[in-house]
C-alpha atoms as a PDB file:
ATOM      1  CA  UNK A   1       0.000   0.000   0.000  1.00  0.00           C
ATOM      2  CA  UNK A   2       2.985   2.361   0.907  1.00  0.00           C
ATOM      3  CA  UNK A   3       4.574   1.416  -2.491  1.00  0.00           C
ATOM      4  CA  UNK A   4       1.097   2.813  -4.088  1.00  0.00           C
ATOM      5  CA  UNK A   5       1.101   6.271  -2.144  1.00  0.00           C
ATOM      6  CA  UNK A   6       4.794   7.029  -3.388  1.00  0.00           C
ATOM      7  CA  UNK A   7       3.566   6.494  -7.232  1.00  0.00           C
ATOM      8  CA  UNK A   8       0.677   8.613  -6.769  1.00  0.00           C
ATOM      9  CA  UNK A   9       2.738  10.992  -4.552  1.00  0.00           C
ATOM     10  CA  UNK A  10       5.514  10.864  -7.125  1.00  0.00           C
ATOM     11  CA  UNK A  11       3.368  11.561  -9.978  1.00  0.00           C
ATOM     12  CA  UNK A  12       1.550  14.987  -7.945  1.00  0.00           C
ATOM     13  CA  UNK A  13       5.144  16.063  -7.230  1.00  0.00           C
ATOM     14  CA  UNK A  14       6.148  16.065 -10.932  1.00  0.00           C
ATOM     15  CA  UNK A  15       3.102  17.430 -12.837  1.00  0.00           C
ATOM     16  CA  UNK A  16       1.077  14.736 -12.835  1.00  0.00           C
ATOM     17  CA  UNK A  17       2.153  13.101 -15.815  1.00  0.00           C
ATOM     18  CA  UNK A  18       4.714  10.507 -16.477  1.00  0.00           C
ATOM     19  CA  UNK A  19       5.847   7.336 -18.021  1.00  0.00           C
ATOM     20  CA  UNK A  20       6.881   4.254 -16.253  1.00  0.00           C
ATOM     21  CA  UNK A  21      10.347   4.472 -16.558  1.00  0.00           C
ATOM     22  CA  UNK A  22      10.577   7.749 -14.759  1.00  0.00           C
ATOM     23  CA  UNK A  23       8.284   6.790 -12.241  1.00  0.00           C
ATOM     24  CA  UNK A  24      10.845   3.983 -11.334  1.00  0.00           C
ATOM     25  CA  UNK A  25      13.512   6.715 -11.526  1.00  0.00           C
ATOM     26  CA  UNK A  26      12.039   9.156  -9.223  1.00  0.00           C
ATOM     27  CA  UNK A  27      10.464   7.006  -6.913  1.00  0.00           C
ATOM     28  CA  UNK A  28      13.097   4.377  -6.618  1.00  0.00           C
ATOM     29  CA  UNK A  29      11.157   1.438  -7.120  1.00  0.00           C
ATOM     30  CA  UNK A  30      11.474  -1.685  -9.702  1.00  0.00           C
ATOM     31  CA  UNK A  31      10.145  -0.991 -12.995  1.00  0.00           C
ATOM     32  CA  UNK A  32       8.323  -4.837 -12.804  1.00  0.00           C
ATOM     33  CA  UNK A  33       6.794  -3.535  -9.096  1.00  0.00           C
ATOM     34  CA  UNK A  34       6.196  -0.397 -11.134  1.00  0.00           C
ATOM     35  CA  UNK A  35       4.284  -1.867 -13.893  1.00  0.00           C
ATOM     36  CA  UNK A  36       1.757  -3.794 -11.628  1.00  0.00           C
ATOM     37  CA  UNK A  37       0.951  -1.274  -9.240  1.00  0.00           C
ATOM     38  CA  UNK A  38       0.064   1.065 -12.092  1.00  0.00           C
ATOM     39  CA  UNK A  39      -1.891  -1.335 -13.490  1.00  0.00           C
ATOM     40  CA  UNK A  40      -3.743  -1.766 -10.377  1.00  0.00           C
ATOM     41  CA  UNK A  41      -4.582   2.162  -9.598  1.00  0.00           C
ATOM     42  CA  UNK A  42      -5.346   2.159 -13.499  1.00  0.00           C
ATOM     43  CA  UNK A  43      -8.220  -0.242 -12.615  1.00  0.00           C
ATOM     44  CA  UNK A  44      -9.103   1.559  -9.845  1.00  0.00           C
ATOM     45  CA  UNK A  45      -9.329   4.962 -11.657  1.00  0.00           C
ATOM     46  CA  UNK A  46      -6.601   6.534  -9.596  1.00  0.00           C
ATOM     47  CA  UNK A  47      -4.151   6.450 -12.354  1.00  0.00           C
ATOM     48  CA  UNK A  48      -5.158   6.731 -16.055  1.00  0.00           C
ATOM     49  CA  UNK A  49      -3.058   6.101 -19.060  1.00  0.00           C
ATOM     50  CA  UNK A  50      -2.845   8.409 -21.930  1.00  0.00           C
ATOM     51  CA  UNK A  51      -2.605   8.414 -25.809  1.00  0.00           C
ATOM     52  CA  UNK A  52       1.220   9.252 -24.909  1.00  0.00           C
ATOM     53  CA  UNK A  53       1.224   5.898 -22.929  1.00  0.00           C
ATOM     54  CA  UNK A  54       2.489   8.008 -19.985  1.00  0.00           C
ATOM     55  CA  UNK A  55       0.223   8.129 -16.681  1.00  0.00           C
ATOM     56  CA  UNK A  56      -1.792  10.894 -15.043  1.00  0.00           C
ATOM     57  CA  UNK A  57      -3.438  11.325 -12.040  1.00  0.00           C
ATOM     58  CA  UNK A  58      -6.991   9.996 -12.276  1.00  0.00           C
ATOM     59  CA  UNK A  59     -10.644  11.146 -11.955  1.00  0.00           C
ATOM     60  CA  UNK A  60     -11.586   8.901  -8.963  1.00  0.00           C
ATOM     61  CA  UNK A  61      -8.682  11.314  -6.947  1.00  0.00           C
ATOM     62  CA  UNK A  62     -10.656  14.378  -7.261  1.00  0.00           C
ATOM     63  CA  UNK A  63     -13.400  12.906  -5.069  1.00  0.00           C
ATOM     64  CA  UNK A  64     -10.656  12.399  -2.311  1.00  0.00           C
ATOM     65  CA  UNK A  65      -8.950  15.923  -2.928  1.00  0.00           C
ATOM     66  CA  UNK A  66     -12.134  17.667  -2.606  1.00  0.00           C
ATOM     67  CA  UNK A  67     -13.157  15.770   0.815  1.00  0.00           C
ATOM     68  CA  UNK A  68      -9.602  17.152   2.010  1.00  0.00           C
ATOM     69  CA  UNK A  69     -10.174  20.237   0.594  1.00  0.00           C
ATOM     70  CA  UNK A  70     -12.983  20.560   2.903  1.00  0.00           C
ATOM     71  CA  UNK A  71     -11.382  19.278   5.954  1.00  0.00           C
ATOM     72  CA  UNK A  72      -8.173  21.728   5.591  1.00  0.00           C
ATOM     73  CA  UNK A  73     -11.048  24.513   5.388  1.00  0.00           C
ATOM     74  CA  UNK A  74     -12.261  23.404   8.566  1.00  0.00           C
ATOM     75  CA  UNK A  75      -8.967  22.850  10.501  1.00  0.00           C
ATOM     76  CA  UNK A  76      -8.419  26.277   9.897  1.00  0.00           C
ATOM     77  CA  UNK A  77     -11.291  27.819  10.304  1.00  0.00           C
ATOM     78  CA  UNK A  78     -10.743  28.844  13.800  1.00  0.00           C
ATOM     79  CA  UNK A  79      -7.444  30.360  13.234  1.00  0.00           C
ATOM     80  CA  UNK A  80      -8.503  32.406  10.336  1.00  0.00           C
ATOM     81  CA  UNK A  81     -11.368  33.754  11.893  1.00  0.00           C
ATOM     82  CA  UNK A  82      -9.307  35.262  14.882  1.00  0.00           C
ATOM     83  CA  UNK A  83      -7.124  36.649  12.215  1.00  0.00           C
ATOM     84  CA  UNK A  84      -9.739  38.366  10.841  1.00  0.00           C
ATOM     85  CA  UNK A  85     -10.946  39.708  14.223  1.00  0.00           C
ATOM     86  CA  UNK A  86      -7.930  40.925  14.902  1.00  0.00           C
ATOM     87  CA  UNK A  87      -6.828  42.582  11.362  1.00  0.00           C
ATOM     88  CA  UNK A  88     -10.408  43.717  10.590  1.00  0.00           C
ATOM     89  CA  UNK A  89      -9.971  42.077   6.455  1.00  0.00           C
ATOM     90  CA  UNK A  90     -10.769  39.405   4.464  1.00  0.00           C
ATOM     91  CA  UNK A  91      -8.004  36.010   5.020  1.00  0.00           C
ATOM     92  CA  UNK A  92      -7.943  33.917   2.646  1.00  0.00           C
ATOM     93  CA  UNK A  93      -6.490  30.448   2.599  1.00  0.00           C
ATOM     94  CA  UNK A  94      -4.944  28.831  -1.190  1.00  0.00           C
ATOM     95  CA  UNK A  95      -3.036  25.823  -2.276  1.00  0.00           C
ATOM     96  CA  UNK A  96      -1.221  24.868  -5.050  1.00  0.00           C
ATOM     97  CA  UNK A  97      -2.803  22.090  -7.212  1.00  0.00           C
ATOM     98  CA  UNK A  98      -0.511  21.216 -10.423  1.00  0.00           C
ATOM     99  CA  UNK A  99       0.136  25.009 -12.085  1.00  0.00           C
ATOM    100  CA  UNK A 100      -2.570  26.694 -10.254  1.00  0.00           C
ATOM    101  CA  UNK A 101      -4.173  28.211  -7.238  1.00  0.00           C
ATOM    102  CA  UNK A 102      -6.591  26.712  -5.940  1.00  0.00           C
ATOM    103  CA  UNK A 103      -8.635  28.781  -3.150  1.00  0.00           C
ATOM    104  CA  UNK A 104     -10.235  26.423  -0.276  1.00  0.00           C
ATOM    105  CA  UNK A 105     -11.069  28.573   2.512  1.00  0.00           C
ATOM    106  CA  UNK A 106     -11.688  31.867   2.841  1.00  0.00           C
ATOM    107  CA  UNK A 107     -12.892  34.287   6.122  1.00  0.00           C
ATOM    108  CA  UNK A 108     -14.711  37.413   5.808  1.00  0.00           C
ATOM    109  CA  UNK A 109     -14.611  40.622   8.526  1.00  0.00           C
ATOM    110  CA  UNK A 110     -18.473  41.617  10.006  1.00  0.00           C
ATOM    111  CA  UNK A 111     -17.498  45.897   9.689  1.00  0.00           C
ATOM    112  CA  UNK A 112     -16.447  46.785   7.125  1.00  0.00           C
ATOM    113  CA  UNK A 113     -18.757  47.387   3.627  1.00  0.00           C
ATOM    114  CA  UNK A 114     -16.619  47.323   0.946  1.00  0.00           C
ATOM    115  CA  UNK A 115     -15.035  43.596   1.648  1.00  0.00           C
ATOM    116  CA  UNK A 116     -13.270  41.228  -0.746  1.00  0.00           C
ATOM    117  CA  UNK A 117     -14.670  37.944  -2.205  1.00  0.00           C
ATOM    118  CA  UNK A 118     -12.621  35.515  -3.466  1.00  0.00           C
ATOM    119  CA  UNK A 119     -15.256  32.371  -4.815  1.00  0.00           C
ATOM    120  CA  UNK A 120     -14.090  29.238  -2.366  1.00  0.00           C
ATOM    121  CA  UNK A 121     -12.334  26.564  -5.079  1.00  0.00           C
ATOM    122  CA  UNK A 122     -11.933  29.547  -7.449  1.00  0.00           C
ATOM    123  CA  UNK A 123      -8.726  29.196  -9.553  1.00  0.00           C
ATOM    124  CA  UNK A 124      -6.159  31.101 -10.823  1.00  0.00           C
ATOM    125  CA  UNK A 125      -2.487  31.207 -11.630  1.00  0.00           C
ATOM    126  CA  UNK A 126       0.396  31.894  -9.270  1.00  0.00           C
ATOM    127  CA  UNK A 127       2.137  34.604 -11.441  1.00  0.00           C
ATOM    128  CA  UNK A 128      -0.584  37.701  -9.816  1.00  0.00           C
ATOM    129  CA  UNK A 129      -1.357  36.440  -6.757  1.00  0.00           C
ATOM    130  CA  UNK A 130       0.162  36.852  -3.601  1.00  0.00           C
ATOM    131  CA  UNK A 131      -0.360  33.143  -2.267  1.00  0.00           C
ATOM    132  CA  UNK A 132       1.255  32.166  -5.330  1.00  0.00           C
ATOM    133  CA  UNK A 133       4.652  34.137  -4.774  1.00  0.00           C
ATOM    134  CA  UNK A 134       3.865  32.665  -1.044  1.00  0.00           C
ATOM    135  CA  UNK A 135       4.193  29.366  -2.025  1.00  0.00           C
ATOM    136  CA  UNK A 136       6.933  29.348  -4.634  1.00  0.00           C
ATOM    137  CA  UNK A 137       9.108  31.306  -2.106  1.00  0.00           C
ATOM    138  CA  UNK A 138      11.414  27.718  -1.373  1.00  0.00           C
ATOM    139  CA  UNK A 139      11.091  26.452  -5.063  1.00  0.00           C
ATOM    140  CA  UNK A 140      14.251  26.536  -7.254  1.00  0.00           C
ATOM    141  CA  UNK A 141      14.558  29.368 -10.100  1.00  0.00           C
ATOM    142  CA  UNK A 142      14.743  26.337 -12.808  1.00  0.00           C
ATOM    143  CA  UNK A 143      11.123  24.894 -11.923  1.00  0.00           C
ATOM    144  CA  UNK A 144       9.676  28.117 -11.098  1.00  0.00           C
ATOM    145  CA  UNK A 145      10.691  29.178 -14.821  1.00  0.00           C
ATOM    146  CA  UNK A 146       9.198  25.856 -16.159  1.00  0.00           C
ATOM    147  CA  UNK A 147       5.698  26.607 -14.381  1.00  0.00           C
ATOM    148  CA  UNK A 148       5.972  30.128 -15.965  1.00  0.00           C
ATOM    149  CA  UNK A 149       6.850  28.976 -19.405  1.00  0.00           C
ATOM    150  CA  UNK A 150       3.624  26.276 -19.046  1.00  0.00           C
ATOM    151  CA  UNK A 151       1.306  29.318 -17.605  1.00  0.00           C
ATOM    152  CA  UNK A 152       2.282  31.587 -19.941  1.00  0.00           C
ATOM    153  CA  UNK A 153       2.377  34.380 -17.694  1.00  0.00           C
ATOM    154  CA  UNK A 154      -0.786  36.454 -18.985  1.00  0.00           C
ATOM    155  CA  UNK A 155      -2.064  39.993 -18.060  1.00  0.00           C
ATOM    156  CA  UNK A 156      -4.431  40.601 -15.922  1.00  0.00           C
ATOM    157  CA  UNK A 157      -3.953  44.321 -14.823  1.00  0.00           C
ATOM    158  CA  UNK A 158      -1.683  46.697 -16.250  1.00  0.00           C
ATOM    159  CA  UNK A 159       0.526  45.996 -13.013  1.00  0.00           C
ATOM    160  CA  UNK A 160       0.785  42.328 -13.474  1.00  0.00           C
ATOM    161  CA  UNK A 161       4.079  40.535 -13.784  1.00  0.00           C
ATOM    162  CA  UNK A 162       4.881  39.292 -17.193  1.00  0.00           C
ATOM    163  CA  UNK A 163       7.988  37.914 -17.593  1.00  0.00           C
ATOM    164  CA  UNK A 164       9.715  35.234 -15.590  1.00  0.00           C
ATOM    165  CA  UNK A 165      13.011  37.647 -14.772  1.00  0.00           C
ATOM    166  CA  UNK A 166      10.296  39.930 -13.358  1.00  0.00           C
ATOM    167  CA  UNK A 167       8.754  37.137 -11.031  1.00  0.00           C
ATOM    168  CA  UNK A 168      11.991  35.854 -10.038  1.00  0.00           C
ATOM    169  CA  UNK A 169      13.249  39.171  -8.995  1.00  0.00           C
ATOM    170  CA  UNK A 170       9.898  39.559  -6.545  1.00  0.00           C
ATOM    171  CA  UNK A 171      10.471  36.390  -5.215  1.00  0.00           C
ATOM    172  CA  UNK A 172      13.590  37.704  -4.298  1.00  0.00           C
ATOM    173  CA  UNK A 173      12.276  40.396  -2.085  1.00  0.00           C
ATOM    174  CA  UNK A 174       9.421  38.875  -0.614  1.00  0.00           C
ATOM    175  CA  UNK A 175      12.050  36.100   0.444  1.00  0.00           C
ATOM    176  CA  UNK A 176      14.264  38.634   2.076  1.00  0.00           C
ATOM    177  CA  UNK A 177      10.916  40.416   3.693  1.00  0.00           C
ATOM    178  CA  UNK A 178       9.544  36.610   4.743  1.00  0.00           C
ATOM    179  CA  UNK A 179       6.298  37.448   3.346  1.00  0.00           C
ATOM    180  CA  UNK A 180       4.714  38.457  -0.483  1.00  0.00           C
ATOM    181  CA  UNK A 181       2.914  41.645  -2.039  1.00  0.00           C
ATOM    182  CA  UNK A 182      -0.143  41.508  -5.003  1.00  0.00           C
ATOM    183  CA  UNK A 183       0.287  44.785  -5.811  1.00  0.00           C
ATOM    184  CA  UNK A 184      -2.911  45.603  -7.843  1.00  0.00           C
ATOM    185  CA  UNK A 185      -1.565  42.595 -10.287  1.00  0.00           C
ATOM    186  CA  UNK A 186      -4.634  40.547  -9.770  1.00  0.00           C
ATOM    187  CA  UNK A 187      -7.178  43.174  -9.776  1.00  0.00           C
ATOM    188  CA  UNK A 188      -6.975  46.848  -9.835  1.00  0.00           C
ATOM    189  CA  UNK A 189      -7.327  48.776  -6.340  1.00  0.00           C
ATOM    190  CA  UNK A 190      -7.041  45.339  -4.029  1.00  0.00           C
ATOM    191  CA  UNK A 191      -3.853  44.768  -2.456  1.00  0.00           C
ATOM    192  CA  UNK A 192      -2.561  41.273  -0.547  1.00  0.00           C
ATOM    193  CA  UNK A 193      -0.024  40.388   1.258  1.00  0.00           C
ATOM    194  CA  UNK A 194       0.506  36.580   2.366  1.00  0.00           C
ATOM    195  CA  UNK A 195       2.611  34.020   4.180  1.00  0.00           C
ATOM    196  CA  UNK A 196       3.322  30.114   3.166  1.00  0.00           C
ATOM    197  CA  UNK A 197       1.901  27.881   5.534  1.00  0.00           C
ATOM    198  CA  UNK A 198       4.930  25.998   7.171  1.00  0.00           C
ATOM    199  CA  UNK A 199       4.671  21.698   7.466  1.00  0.00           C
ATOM    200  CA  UNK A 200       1.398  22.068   5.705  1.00  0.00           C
ATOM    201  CA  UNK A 201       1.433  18.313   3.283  1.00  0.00           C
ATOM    202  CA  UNK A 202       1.467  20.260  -0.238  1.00  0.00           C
ATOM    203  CA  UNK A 203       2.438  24.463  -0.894  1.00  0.00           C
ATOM    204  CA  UNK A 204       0.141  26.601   1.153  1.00  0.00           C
ATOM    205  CA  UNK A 205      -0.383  29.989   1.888  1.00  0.00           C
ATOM    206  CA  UNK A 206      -2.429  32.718   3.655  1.00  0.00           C
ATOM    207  CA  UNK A 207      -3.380  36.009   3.220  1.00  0.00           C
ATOM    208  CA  UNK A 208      -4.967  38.788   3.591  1.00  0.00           C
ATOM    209  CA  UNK A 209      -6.681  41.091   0.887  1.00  0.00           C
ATOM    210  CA  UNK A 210      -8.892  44.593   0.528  1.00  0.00           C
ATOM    211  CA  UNK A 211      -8.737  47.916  -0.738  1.00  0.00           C
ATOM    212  CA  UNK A 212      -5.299  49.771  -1.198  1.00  0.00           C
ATOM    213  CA  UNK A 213      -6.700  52.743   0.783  1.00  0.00           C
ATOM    214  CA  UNK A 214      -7.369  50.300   3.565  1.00  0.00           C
ATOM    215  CA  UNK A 215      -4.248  48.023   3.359  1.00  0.00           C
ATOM    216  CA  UNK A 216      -1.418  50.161   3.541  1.00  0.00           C
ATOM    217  CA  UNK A 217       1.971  49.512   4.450  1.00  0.00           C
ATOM    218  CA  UNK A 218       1.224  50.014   8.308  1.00  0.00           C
ATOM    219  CA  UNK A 219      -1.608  47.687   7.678  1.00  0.00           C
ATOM    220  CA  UNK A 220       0.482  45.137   5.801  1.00  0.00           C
ATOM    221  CA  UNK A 221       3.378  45.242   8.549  1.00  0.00           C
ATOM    222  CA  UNK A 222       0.615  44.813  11.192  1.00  0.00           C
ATOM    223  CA  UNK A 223      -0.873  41.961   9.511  1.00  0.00           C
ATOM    224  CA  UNK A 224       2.299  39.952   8.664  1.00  0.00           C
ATOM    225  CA  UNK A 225       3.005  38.464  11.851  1.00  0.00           C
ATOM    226  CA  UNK A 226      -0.663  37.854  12.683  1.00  0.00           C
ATOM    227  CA  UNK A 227      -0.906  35.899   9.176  1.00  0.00           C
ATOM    228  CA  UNK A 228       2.623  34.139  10.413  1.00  0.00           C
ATOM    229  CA  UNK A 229       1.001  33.232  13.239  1.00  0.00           C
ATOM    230  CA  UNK A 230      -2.136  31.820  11.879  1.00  0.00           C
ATOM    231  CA  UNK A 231      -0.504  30.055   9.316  1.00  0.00           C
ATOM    232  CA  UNK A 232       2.208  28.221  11.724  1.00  0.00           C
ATOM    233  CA  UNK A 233      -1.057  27.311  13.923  1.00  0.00           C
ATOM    234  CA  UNK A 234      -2.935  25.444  10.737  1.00  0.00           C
ATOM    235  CA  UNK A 235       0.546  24.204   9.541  1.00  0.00           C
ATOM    236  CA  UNK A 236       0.496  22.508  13.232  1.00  0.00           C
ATOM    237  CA  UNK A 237      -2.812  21.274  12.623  1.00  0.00           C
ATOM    238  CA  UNK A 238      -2.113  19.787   9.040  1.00  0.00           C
ATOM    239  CA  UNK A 239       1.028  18.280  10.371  1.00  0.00           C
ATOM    240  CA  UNK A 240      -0.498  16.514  13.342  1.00  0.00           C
ATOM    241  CA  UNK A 241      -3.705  15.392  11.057  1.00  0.00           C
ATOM    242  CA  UNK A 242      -1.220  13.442   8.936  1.00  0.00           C
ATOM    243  CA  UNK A 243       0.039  10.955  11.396  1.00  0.00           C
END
């Protein structure tokens, strides 16, 4: 059964797509051992081959990562809501699910009128979002490139990072500042500001979003190590729920 996890972890680790051969490369196993336990999760619908005659992840996994999905939402629930007391703005809580964002969980303040929606399982890509610099703060310049080169990188304000030197570079400084901007490169007038979630099982991150006249540097410096904080208490949580 363990032997089963590492191909299916294996194969989420690398894009989600492989042939057999590197699956025995990467995760160490016999290619004969291989062969029958991807014929197995084949049967199963966890794995399904392609025209290529590599492997992908299969449909019958997406009913299990939604389940999670839900269950991470409600581990951290309780942490992002005292956030949100405390900082007085939307928190918002995003994982990385092959080349997108993927947002599971999100809290929203009682004051204040204008607030910020972001759709729960909404998705989007990494390269004008906060969470996404978040999360691809620890990943090496070489991958990070290939993601961008897959994405394709493509406008969605007139402040929105377009090129991969340019995303690189702000990687850079939010790495240096432990924590990353969305300046406006999302949408127009909302600013964010978010933190990876530490020991969480896959790239997480949390943030915090609303209007630039409301989320201001001495707003942003304020919330950073509240978001810290919240996210180390769910990374906790996630870490503890995988034993």
């Amino acid at each position: 059964m363990d032997r089963a996890f590492a191909i299916l972890e294996t194969l989420a680790e690398s894009g989600g797509v492989m042939g057999l051969s590197q699956l025995a490369e990467k995760s160490g196993l016999p290619l004969a051992t291989i062969h029958r336990l991807v014929r197995t999760l084949v049967d199963l619908g966890y794995l399904r081959q392609e025209e290529s005659r590599q492997y992908s992840l299969g449909p019958r996994l997406m009913r299990l990562a939604d389940a999670a999905s839900k269950r991470v939402a409600a581990w951290a629930h309780p942490h992002m809501l005292a956030a949100v007391e405390d900082l007085g703005e939307s928190v918002n809580l995003a994982m990385m699910d092959g080349d997108e964002v993927v947002y599971i969980a999100q809290v929203q303040p009682s004051k204040n009128f204008m607030r910020m929606f972001t759709e729960v399982g909404r998705r989007t890509l990494p390269h004008s979002t906060a969470v996404g610099k978040a999360m691809l703060l620890e990943t090496d310049p070489g991958t990070v490139r290939s993601l961008l080169n897959r994405t394709g990188m493509p406008r969605r304000t007139e402040h929105t990072l377009t090129t991969a030197d340019e995303f690189l570079s702000a990687l850079d400084v939010a790495r240096e500042r432990g924590y990353a901007l969305d300046e406006g490169e999302q949408e127009v007038g909302v600013r964010c500001v978010a933190v990876a979630v530490p020991d969480a099982p896959r790239p997480m991150a949390l943030s915090m979003s609303g209007p630039t006249t409301r989320v201001t540097d001495a707003a942003v410096d304020q919330a950073v190590a509240r978001l810290q904080e919240a996210a180390r208490l769910i990374g906790a949580d996630l870490s503890y729920a995988g034993r």
